[in-house]
Protein backbone atom coordinates (compact mmCIF):
# COMPACT_ATOMS: atom_id res chain seq x y z
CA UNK A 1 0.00 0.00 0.00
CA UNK A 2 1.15 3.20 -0.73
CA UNK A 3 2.40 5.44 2.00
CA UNK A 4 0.04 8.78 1.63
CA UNK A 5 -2.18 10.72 3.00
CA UNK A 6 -2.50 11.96 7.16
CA UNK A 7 -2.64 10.00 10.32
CA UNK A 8 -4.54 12.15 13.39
CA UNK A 9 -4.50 11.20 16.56
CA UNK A 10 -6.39 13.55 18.74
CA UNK A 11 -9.79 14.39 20.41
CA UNK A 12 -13.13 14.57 19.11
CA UNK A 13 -15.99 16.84 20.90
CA UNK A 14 -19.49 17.90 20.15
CA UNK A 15 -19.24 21.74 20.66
CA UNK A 16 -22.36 23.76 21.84
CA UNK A 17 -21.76 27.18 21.12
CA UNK A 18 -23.62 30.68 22.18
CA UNK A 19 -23.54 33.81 20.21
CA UNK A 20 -23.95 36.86 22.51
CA UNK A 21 -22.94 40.61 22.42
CA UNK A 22 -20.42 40.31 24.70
CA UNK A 23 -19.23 37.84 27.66
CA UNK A 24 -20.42 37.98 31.26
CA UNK A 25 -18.90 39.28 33.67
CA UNK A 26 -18.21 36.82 36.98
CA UNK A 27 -21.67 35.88 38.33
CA UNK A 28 -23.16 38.02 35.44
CA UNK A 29 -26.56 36.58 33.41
CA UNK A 30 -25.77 37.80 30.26
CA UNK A 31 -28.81 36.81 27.29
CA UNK A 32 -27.65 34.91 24.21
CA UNK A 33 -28.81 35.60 20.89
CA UNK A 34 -28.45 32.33 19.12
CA UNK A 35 -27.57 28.44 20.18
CA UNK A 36 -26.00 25.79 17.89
CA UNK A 37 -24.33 22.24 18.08
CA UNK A 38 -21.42 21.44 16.05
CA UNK A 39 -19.15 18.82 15.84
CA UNK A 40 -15.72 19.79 17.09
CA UNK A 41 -12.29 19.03 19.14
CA UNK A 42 -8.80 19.89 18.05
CA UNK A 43 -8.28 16.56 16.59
CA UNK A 44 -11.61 15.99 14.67
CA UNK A 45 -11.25 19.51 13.20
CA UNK A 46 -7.75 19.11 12.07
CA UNK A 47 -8.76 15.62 10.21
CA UNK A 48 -11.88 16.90 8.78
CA UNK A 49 -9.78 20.28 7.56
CA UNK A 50 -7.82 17.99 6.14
CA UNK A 51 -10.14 15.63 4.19
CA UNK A 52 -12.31 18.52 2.75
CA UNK A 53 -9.36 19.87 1.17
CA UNK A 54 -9.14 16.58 -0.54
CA UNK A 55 -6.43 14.82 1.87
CA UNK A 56 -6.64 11.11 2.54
CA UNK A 57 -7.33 11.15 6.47
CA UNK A 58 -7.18 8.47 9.13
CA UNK A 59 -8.30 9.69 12.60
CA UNK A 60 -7.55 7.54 15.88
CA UNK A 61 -9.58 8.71 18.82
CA UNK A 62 -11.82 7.23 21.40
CA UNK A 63 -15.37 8.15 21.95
CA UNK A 64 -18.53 7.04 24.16
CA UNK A 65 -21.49 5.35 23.26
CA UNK A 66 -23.83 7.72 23.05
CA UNK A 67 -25.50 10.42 20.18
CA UNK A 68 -23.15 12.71 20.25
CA UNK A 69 -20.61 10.03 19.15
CA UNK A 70 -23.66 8.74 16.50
CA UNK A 71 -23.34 12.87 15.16
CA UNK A 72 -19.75 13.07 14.86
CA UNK A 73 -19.32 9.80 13.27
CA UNK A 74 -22.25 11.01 10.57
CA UNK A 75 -20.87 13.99 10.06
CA UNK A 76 -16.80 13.46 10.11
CA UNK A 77 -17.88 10.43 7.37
CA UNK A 78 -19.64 12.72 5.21
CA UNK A 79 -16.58 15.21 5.04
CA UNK A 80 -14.38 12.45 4.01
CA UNK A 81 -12.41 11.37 7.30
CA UNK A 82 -11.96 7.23 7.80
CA UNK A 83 -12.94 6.42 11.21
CA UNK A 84 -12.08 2.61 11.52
CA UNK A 85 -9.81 3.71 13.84
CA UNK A 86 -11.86 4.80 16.33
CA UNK A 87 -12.37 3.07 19.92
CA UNK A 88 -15.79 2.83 21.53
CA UNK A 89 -15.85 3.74 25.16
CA UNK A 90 -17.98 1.53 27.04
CA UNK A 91 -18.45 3.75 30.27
CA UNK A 92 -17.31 7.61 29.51
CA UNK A 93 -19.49 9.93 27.46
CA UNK A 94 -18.12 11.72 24.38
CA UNK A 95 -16.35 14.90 24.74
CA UNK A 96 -18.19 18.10 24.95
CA UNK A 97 -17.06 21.74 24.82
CA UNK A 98 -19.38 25.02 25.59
CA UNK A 99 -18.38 27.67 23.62
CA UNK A 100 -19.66 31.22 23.95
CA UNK A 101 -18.58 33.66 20.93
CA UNK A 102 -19.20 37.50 21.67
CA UNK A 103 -20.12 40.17 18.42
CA UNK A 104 -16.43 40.45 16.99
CA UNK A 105 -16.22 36.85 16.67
CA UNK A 106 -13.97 36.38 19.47
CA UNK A 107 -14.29 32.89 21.69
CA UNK A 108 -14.61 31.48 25.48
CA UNK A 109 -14.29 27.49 25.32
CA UNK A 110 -14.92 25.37 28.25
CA UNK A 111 -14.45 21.35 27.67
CA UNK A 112 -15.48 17.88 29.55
CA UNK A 113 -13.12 15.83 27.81
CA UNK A 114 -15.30 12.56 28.65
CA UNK A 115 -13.60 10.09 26.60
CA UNK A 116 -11.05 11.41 25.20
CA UNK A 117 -8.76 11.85 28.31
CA UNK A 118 -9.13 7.70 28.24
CA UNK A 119 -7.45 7.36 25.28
CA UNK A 120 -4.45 5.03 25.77
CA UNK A 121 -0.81 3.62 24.34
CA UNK A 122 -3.01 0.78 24.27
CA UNK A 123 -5.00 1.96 21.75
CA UNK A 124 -2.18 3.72 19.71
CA UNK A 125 -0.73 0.18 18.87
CA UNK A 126 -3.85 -1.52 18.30
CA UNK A 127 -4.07 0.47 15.21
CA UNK A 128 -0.25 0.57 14.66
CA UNK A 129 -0.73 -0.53 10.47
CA UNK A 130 -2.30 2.93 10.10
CA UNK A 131 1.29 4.25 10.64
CA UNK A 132 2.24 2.43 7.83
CA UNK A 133 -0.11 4.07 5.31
CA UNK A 134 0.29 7.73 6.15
CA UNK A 135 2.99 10.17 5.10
CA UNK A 136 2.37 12.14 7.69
CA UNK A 137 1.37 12.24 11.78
CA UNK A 138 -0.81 15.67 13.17
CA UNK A 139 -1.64 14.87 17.10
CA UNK A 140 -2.42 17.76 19.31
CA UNK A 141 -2.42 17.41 23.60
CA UNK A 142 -6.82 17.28 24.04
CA UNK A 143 -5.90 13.20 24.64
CA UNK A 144 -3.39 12.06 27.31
CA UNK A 145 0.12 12.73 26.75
CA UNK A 146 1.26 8.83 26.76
CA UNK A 147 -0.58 8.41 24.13
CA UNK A 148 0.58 11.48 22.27
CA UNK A 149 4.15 9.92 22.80
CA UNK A 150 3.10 6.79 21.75
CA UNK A 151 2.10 8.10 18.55
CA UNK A 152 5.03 10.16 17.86
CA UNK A 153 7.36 7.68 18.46
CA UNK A 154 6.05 4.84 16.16
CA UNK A 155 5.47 7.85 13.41
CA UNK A 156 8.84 8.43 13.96
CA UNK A 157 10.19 4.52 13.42
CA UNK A 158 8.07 4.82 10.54
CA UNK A 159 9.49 7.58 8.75
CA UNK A 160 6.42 9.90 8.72
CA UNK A 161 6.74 13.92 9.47
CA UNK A 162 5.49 14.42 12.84
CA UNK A 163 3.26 17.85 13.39
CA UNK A 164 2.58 18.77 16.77
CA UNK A 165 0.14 21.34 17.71
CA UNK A 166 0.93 21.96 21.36
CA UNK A 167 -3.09 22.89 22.45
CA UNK A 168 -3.80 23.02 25.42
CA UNK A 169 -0.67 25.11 25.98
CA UNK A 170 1.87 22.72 29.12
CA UNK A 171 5.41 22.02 29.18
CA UNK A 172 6.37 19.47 27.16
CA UNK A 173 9.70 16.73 27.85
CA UNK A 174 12.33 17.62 25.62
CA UNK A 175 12.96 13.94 24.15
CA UNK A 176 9.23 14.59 23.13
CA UNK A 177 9.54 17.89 21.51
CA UNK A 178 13.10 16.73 19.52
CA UNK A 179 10.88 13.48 17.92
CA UNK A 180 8.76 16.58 16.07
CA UNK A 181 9.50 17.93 12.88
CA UNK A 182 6.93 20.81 13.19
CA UNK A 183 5.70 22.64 16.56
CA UNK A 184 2.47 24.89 15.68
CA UNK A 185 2.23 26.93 19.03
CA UNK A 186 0.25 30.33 19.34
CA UNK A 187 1.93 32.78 21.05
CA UNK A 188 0.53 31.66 24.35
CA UNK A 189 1.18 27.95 23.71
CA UNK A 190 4.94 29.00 22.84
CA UNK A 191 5.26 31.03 25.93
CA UNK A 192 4.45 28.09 28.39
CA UNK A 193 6.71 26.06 26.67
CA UNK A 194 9.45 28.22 26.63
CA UNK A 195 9.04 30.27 29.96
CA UNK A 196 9.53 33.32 27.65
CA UNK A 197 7.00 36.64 26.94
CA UNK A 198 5.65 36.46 23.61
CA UNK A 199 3.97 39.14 22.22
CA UNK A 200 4.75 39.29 18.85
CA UNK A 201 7.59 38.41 16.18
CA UNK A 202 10.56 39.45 17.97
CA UNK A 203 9.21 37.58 20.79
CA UNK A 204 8.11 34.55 19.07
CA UNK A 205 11.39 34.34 17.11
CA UNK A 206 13.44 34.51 20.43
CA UNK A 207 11.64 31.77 22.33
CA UNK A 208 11.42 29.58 19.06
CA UNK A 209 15.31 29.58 18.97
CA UNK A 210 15.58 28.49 22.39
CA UNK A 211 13.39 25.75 21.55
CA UNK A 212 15.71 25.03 18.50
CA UNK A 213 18.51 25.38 20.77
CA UNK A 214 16.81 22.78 22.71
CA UNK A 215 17.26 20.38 19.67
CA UNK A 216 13.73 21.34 17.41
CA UNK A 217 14.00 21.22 13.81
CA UNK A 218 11.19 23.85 12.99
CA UNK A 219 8.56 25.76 14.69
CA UNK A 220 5.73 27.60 13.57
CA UNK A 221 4.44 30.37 15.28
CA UNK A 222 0.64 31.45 14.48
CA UNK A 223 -0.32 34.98 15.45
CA UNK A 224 -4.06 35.49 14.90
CA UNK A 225 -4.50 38.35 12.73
CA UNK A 226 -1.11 39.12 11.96
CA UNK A 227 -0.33 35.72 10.36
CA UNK A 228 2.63 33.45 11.43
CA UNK A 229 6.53 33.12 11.58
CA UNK A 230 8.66 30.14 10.69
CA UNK A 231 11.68 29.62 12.67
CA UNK A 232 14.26 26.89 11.31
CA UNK A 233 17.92 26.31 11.81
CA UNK A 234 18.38 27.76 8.32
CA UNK A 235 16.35 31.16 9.57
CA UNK A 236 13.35 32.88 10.02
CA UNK A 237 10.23 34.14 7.70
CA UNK A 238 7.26 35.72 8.36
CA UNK A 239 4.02 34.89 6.74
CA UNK A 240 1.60 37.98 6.69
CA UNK A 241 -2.50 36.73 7.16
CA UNK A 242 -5.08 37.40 4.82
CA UNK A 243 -7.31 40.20 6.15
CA UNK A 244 -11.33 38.98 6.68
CA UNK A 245 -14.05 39.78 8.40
CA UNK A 246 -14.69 37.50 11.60
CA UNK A 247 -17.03 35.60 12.37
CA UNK A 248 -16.17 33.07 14.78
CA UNK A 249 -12.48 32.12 15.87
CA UNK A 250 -13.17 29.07 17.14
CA UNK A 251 -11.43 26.40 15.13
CA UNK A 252 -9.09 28.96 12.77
CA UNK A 253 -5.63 26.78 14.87
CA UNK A 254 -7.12 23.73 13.58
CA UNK A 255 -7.84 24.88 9.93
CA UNK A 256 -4.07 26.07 9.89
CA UNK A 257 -2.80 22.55 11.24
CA UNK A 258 -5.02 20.56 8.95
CA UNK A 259 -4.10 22.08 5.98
CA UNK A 260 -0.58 22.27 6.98
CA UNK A 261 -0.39 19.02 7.14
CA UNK A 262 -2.03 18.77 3.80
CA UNK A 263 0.25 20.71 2.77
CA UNK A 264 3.08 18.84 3.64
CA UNK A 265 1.66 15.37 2.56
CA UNK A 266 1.03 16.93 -1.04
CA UNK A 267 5.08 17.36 -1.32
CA UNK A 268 4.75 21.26 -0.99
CA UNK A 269 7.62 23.23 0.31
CA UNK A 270 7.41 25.11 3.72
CA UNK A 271 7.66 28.28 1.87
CA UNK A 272 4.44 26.93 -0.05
CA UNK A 273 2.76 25.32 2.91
CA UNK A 274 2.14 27.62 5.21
CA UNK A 275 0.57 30.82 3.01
CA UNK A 276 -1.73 28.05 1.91
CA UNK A 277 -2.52 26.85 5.73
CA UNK A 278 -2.99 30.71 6.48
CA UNK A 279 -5.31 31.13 4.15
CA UNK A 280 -7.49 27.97 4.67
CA UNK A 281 -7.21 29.07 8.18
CA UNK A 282 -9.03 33.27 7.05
CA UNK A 283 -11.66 31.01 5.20
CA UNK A 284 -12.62 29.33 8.63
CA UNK A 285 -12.96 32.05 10.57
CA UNK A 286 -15.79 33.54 8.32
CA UNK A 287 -18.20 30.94 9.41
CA UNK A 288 -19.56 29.91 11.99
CA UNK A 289 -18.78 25.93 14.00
CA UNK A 290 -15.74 24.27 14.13
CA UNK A 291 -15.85 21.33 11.22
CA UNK A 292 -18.69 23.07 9.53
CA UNK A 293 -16.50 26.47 8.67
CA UNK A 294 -13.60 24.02 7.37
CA UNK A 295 -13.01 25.32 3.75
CA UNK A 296 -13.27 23.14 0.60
CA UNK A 297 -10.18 23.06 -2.04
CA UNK A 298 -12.40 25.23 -4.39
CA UNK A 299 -13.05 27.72 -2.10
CA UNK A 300 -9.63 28.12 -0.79
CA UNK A 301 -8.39 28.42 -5.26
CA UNK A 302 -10.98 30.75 -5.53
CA UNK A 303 -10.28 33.25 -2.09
CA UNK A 304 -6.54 32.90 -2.66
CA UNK A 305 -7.42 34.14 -6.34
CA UNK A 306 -9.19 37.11 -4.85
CA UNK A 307 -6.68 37.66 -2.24
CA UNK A 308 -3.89 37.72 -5.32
């Protein structure tokens, strides 16, 4: 079998989400103008970013046996991502997260990670051939870190590119971080890594060199609205965003890692990679949900030949 296509190992989440006019202030009642469900979680986004863009995706992941696990199965499956690999948790619920997104599209996110925090080594091995068909690994850290090790090392016996979004932000064992060939922290993520201040790309470039120093091939520092910065041994480069209209924020990280990794499956260069991920990730952020803003391959051709 051909070695192609993306492996994800990560979490998987059915997101409620509130629009209001603003956020409440501690034991505030503030009124909400809409409610939605949405299927979601840093790992399910990033595979289903992904597969719309026309990537072949594998996702390992654990999930309870309940509806919300019958939606995000129906859903994921219907944007393209194979979910063979999936474990069935007998006694914890699927994850949830309860999102509240205020008028300027900015986001408050508060997850029950249910099953996804019993995600084990264990099941990493049980689906070991699936290393042997992808090209490359994306895991994140919404599952337990074991099994986020576990993954990255048997990517790494198996030759694949390892990309390692570093959400939720925590310090991270250095053996880990040298296994990965691409760190995607935001500038918050970065500065709990590093112990560093970073606010911006003199900041971010310092504390990604100590991280290089540290034995890191690459990191990739996203910055919101002012795009991202690519630190390697051989330098640095910024990447400028594309300027939209927000919507909702929610899942723009996760468009940026999925087609990043995309990217890189596809054989393109970093320097062709990551304007791409940036501006799959200005698409997302015009709609609302997490998988549902996820951009097809036509729309990204046809925004990037707008944005030209």
């Amino acid at each position: 079998m051909a070695r192609e296509g993306v492996l994800v190992v990560g979490s998987a989440n059915m997101d409620m989400v509130v629009s209001t006019s603003r956020f409440p202030r501690p034991g505030e009642t503030v009124l909400g103008r809409s409610f939605a469900m949405f299927p979601g979680g840093k790992g399910a986004n990033q595979a289903v970013a992904c597969a719309k863009l026309g990537g072949n995706v594998s996702f390992i992941g654990r999930m309870g046996r309940d509806v919300f696990r019958d939606r995000l199965f129906a859903s994921m499956r219907s944007d393209g991502v194979k979910l063979k690999r999936v474990s069935i948790d007998p006694s914890l619920p699927t994850g949830i997260a309860v999102i509240t997104v205020d008028r300027t599209g900015q986001n408050q996110i508060m997850v029950a990670s249910g099953s996804n925090m019993a995600l084990l080594p264990g099941d990493i091995d049980r689906h070991r051939a699936a290393f042997g068909e992808a090209s490359v690994l994306l895991v994140q850290l919404e599952t337990p870190l074991p099994a986020v090790q576990r993954a990255i090392a048997l990517a790494k016996k198996r030759k694949l590119t390892v990309i390692l979004n570093p959400a939720p932000a925590r310090r991270l064992p250095k053996s880990m971080l040298r296994m990965v060939d691409y760190l995607t922290p935001n500038e918050s993520e970065l500065s709990v890594l590093t112990g560093l201040v970073v606010d911006g790309v003199p900041s971010a470039e310092r504390a990604a060199r100590k991280l290089l120093a540290g034995g890191m091939k690459s990191v990739i520092v996203t910055l919101g609205a002012k795009g991202c910065v690519a630190v390697t041994l051989a330098g640095s480069r910024i990447f400028p965003s594309y300027q939209v209209k927000a919507v909702d924020t929610t899942a723009a990280g996760d468009a940026f890692n999925g087609a990043l990794a995309f990217g890189l499956a596809a054989d393109l260069s970093l320097e062709a990679a990551v304007p791409f991920a940036n501006a799959v990730a200005a698409l997302s952020v015009t709609r609302m949900g997490a998988q549902s803003s996820m951009p097809t391959m036509k729309d990204v051709r046809r925004f990037m030949g707008r944005a030209r």
